[in-house]
PDB file of N, CA and C in Angstrom:
ATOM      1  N   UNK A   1       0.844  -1.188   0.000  1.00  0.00           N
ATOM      2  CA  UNK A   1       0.000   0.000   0.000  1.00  0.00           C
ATOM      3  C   UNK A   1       0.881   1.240   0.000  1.00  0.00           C
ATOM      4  N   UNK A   2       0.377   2.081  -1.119  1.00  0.00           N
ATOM      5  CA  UNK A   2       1.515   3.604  -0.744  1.00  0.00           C
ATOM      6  C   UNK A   2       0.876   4.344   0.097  1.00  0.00           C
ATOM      7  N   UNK A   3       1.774   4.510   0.763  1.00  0.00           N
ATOM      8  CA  UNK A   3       1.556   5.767   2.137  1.00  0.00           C
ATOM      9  C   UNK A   3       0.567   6.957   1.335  1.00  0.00           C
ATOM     10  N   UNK A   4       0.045   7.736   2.185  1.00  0.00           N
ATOM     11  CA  UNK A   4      -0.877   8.945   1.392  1.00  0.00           C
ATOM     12  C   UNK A   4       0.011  10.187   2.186  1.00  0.00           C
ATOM     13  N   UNK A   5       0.291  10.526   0.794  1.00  0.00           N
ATOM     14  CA  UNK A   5       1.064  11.910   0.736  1.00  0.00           C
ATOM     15  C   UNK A   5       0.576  12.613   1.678  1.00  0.00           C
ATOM     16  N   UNK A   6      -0.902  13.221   1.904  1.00  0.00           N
ATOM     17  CA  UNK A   6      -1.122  14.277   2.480  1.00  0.00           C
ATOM     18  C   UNK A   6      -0.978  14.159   4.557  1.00  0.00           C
ATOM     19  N   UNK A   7      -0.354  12.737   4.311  1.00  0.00           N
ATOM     20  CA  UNK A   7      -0.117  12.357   5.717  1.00  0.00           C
ATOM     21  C   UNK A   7       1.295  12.523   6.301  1.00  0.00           C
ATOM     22  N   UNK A   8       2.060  12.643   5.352  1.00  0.00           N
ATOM     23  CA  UNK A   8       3.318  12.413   5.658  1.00  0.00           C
ATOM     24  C   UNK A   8       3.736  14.543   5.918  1.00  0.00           C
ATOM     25  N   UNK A   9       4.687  14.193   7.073  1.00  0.00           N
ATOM     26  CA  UNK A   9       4.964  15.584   7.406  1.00  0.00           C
ATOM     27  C   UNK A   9       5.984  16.753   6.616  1.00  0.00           C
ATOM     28  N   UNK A  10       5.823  17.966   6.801  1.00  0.00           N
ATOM     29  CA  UNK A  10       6.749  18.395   5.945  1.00  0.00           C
ATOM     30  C   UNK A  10       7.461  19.293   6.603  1.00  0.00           C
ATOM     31  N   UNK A  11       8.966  18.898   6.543  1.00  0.00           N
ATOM     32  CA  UNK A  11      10.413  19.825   7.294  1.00  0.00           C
ATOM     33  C   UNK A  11      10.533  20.971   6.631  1.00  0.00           C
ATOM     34  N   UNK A  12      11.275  21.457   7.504  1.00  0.00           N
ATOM     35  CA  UNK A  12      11.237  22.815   7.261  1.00  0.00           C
ATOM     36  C   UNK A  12      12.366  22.586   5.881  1.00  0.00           C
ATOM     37  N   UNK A  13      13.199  22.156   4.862  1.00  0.00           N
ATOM     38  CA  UNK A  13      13.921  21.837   4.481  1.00  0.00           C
ATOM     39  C   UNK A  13      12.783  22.161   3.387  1.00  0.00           C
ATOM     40  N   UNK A  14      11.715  21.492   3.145  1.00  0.00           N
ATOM     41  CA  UNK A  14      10.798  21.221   1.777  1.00  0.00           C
ATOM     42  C   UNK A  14       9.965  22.189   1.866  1.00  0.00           C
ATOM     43  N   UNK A  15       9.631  23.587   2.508  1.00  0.00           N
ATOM     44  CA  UNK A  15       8.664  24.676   2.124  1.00  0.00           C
ATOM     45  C   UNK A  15       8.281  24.917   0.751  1.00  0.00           C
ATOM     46  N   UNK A  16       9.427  24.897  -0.019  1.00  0.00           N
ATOM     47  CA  UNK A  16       9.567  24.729  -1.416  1.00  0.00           C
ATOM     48  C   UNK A  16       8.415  23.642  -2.293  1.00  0.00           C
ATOM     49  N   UNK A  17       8.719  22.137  -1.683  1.00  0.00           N
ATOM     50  CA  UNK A  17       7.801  20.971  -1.630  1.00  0.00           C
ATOM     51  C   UNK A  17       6.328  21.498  -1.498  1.00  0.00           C
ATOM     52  N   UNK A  18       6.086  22.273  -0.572  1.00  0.00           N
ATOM     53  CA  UNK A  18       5.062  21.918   0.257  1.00  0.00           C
ATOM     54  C   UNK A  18       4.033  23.317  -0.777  1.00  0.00           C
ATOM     55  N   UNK A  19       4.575  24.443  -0.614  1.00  0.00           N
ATOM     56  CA  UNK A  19       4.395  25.255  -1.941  1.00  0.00           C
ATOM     57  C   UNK A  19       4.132  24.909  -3.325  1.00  0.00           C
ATOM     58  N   UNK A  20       4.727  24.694  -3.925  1.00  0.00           N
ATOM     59  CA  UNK A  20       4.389  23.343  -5.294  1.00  0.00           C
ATOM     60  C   UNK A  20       3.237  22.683  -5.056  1.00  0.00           C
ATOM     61  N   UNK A  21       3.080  22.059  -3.683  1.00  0.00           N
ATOM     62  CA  UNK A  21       1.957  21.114  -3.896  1.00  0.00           C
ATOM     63  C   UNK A  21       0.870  22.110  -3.716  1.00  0.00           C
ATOM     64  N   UNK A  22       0.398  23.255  -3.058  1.00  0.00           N
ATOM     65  CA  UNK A  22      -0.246  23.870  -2.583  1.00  0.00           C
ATOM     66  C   UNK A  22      -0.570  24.477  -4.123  1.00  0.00           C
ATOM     67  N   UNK A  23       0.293  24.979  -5.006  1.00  0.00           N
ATOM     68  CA  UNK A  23       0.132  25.681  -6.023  1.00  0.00           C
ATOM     69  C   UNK A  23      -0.809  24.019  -7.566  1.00  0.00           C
ATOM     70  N   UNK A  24      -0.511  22.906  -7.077  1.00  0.00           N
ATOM     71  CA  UNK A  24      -1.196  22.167  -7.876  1.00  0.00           C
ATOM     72  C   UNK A  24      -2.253  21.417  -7.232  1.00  0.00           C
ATOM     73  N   UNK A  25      -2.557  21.805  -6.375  1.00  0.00           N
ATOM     74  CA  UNK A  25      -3.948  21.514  -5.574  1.00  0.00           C
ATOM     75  C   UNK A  25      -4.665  22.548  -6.142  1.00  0.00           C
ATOM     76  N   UNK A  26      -4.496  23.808  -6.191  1.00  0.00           N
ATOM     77  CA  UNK A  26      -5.425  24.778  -6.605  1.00  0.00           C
ATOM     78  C   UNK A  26      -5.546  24.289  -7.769  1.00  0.00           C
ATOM     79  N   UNK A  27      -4.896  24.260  -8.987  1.00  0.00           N
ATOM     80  CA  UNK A  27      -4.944  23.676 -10.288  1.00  0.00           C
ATOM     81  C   UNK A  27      -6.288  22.749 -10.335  1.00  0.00           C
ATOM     82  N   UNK A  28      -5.738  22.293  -9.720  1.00  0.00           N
ATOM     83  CA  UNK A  28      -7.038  20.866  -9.987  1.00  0.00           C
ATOM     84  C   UNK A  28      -8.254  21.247  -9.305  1.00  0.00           C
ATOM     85  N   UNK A  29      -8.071  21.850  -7.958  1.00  0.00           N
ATOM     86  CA  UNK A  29      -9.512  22.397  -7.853  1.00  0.00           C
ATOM     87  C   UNK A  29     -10.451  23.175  -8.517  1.00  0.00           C
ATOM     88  N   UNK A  30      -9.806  23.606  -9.675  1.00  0.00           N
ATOM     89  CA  UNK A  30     -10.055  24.602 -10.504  1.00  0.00           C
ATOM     90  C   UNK A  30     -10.877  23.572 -11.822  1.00  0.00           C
ATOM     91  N   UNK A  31     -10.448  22.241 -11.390  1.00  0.00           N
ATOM     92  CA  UNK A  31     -10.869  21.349 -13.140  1.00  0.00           C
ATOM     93  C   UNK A  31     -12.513  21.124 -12.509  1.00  0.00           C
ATOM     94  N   UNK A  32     -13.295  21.541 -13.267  1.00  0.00           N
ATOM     95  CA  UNK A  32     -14.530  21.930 -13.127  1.00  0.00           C
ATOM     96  C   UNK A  32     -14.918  20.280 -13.024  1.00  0.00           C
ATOM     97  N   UNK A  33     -14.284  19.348 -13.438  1.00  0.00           N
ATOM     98  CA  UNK A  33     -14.364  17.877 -13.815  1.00  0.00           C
ATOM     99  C   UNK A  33     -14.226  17.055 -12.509  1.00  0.00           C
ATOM    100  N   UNK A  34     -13.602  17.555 -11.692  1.00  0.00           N
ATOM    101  CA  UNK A  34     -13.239  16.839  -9.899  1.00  0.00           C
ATOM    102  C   UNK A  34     -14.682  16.829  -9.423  1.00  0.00           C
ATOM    103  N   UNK A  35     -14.160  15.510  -8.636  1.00  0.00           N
ATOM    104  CA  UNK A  35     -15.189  15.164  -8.008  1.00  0.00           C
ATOM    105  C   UNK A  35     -15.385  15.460  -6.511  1.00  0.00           C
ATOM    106  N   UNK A  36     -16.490  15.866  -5.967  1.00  0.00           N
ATOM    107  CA  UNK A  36     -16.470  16.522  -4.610  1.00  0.00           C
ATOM    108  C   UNK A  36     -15.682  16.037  -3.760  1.00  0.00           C
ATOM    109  N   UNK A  37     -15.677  14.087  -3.319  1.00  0.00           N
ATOM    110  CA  UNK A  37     -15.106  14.094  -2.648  1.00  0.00           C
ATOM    111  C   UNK A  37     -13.510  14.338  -2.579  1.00  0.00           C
ATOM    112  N   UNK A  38     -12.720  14.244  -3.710  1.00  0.00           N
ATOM    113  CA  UNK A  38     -11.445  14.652  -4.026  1.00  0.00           C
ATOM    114  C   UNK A  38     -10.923  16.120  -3.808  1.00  0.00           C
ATOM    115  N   UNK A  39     -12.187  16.655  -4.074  1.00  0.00           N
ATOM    116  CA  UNK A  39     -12.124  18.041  -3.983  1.00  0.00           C
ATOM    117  C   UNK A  39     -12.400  18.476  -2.188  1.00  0.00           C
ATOM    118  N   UNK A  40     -12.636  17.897  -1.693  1.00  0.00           N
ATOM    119  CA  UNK A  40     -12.830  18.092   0.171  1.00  0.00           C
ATOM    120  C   UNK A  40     -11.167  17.494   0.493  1.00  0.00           C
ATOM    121  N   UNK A  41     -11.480  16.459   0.028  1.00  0.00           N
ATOM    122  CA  UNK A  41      -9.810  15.782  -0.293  1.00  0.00           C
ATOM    123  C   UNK A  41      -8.541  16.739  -0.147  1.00  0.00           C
ATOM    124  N   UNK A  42      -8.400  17.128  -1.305  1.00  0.00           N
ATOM    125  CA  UNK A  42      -7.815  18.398  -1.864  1.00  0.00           C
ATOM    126  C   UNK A  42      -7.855  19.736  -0.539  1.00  0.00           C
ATOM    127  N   UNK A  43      -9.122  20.074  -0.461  1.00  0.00           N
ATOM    128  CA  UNK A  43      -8.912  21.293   0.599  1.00  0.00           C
ATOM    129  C   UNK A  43      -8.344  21.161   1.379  1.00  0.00           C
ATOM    130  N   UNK A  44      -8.787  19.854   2.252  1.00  0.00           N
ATOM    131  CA  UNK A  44      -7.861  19.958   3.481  1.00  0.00           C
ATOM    132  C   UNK A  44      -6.495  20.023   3.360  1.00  0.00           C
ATOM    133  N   UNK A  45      -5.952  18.901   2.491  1.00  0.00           N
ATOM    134  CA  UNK A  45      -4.384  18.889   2.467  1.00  0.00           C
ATOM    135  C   UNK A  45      -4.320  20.383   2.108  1.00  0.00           C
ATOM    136  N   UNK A  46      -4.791  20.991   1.525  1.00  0.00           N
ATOM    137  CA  UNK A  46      -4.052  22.269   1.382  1.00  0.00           C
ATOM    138  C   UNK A  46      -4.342  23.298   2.450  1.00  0.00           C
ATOM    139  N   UNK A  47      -5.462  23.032   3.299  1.00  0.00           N
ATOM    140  CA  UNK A  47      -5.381  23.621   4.262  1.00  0.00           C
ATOM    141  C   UNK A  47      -3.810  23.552   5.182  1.00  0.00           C
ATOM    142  N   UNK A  48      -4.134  22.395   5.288  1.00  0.00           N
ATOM    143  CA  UNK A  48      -2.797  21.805   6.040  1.00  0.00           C
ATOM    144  C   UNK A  48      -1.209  22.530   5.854  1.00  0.00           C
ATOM    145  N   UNK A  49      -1.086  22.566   4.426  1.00  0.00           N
ATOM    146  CA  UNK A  49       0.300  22.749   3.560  1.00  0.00           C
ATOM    147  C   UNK A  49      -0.175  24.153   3.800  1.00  0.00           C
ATOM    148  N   UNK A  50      -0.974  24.878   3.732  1.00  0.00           N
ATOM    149  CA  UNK A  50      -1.245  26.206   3.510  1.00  0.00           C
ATOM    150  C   UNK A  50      -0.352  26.625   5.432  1.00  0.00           C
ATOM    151  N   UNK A  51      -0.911  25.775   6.216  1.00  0.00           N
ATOM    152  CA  UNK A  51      -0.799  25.957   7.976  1.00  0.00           C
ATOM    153  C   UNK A  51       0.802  26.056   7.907  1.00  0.00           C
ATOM    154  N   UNK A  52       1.650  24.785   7.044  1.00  0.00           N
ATOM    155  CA  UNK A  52       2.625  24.435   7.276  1.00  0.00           C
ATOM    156  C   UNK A  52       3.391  25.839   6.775  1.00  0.00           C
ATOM    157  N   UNK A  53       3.418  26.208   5.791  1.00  0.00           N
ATOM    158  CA  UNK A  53       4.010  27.149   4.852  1.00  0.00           C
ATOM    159  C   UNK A  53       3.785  28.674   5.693  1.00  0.00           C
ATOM    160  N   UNK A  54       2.684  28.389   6.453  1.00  0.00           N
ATOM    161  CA  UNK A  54       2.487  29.867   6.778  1.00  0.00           C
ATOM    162  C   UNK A  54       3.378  29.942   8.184  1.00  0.00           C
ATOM    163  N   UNK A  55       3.588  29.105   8.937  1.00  0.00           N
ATOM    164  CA  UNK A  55       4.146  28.839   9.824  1.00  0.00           C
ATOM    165  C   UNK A  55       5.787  28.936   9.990  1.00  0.00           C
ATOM    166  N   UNK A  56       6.380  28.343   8.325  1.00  0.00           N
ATOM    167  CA  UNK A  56       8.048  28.387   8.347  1.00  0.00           C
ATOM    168  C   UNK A  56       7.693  29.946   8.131  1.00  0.00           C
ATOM    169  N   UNK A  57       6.920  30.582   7.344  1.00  0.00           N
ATOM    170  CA  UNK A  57       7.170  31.861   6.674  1.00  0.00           C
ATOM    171  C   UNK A  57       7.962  32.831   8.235  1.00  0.00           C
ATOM    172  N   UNK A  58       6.968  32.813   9.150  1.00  0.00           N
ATOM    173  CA  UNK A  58       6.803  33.313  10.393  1.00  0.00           C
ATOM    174  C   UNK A  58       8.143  33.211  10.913  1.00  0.00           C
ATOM    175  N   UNK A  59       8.241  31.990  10.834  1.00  0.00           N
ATOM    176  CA  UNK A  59       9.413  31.288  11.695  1.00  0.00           C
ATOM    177  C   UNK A  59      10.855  32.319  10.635  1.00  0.00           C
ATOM    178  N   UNK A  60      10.608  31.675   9.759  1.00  0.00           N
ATOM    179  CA  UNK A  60      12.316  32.843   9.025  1.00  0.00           C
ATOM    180  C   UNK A  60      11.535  34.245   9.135  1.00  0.00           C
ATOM    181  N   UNK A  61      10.590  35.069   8.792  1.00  0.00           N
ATOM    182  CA  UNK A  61      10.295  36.425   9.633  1.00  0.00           C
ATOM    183  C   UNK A  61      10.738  37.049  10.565  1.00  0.00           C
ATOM    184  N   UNK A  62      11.105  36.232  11.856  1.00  0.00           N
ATOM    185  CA  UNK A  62      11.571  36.154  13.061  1.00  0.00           C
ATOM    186  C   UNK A  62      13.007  36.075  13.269  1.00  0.00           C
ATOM    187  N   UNK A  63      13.702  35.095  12.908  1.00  0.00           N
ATOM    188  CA  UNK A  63      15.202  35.082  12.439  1.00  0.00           C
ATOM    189  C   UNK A  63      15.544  36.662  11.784  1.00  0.00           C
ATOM    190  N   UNK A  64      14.669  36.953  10.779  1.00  0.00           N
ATOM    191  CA  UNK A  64      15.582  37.939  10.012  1.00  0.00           C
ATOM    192  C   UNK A  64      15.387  38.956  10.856  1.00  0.00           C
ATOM    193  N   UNK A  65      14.187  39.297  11.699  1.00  0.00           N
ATOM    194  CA  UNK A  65      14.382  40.580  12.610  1.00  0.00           C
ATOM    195  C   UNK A  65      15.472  40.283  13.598  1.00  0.00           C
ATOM    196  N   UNK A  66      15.961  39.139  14.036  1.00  0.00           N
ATOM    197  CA  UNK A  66      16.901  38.700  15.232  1.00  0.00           C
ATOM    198  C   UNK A  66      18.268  39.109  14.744  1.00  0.00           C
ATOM    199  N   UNK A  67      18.088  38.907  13.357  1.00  0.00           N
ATOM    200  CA  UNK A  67      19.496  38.721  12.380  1.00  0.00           C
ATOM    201  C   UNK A  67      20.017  40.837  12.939  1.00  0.00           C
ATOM    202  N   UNK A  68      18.803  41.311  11.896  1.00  0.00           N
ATOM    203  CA  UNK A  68      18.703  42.888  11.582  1.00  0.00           C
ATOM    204  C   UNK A  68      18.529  43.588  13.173  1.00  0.00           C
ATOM    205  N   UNK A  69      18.242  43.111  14.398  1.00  0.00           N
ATOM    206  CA  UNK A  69      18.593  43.235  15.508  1.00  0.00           C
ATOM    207  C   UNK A  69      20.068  43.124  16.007  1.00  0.00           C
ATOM    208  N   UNK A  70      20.228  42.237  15.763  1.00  0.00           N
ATOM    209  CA  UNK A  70      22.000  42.243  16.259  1.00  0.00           C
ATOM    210  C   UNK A  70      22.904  42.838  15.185  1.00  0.00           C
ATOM    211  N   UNK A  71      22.685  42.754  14.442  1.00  0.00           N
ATOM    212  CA  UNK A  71      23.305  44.197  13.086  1.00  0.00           C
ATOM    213  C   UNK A  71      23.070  45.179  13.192  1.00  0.00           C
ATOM    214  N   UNK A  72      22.039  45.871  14.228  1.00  0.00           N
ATOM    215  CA  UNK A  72      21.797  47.294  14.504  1.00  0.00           C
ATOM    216  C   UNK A  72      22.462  47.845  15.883  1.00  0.00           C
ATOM    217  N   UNK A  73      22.815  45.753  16.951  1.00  0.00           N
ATOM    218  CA  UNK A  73      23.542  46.435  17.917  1.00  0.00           C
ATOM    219  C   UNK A  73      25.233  46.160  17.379  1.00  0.00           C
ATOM    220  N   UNK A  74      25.297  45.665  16.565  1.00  0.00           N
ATOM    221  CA  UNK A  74      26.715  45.707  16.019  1.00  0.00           C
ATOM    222  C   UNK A  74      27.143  47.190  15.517  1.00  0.00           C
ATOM    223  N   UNK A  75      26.663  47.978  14.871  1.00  0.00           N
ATOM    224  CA  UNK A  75      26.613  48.399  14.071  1.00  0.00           C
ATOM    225  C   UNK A  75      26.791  49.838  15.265  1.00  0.00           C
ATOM    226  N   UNK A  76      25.977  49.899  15.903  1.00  0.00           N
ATOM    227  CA  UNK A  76      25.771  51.153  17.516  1.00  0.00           C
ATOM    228  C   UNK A  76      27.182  50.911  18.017  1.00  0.00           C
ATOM    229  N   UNK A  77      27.614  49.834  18.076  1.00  0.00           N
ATOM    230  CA  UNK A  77      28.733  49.587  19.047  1.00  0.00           C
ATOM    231  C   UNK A  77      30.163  49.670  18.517  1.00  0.00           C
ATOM    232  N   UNK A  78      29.851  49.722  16.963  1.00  0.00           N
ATOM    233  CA  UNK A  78      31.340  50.256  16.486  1.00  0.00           C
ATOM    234  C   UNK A  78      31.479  51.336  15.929  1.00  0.00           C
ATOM    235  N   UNK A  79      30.608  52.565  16.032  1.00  0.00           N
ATOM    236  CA  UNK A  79      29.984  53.410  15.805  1.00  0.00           C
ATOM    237  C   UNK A  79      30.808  54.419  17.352  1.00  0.00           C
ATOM    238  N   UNK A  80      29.934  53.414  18.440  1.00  0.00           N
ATOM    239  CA  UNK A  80      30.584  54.157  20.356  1.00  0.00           C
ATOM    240  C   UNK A  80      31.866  53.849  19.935  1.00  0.00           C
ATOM    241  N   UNK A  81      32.766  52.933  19.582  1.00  0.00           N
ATOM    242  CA  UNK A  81      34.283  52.679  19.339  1.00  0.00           C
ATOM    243  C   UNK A  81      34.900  53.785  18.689  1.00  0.00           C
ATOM    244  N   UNK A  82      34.859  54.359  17.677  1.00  0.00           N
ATOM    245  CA  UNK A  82      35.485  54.932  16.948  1.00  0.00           C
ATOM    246  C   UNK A  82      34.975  56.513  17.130  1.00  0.00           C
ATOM    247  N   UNK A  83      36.131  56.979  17.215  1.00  0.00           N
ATOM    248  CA  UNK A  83      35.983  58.987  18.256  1.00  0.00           C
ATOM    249  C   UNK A  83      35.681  59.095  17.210  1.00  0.00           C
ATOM    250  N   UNK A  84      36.266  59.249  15.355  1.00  0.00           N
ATOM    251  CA  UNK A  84      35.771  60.133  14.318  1.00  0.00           C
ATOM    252  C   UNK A  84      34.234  59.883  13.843  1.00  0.00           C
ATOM    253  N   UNK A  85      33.446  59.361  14.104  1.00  0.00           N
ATOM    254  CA  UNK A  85      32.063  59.562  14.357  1.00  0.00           C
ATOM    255  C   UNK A  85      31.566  60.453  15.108  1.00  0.00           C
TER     256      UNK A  85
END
């Protein structure tokens, strides 16, 4: 039996993955030809991938203010160092 994709978890490594799939779920929800239950099918996993994706987004959001935080106290502090300022 193959495992079902929309079960298996996704690392932060595959946002990329998880995006793609999110972008061909809509596709197909879009084929006027799907059938409801595929199409409930369909939502959720992309609910899901939609949760996952929105979640790394946040997560590197956060890093880069931490990043641009300590580059602003780097930046103050060699600034107090040097008299020709």
């Amino acid at each position: 039996m193959t495992p079902d994709p929309s079960s298996q978890t996704i690392g932060p490594e595959s946002f990329e993955q998880a995006l793609s799939r999110l972008e061909e779920i809509v596709r197909k929800l879009d084929d006027p030809e799907i059938r409801i239950e595929e199409s409930v099918e369909l939502y959720q996993e992309g609910l899901r991938l939609s949760r996952i994706c929105s979640e790394r987004l946040e997560t590197v959001s956060q890093k880069i203010e931490q990043i641009r935080a300590q580059d602003s106290v780097s930046a103050d502090a060699s600034t107090e160092d040097d008299p020709t300022r």
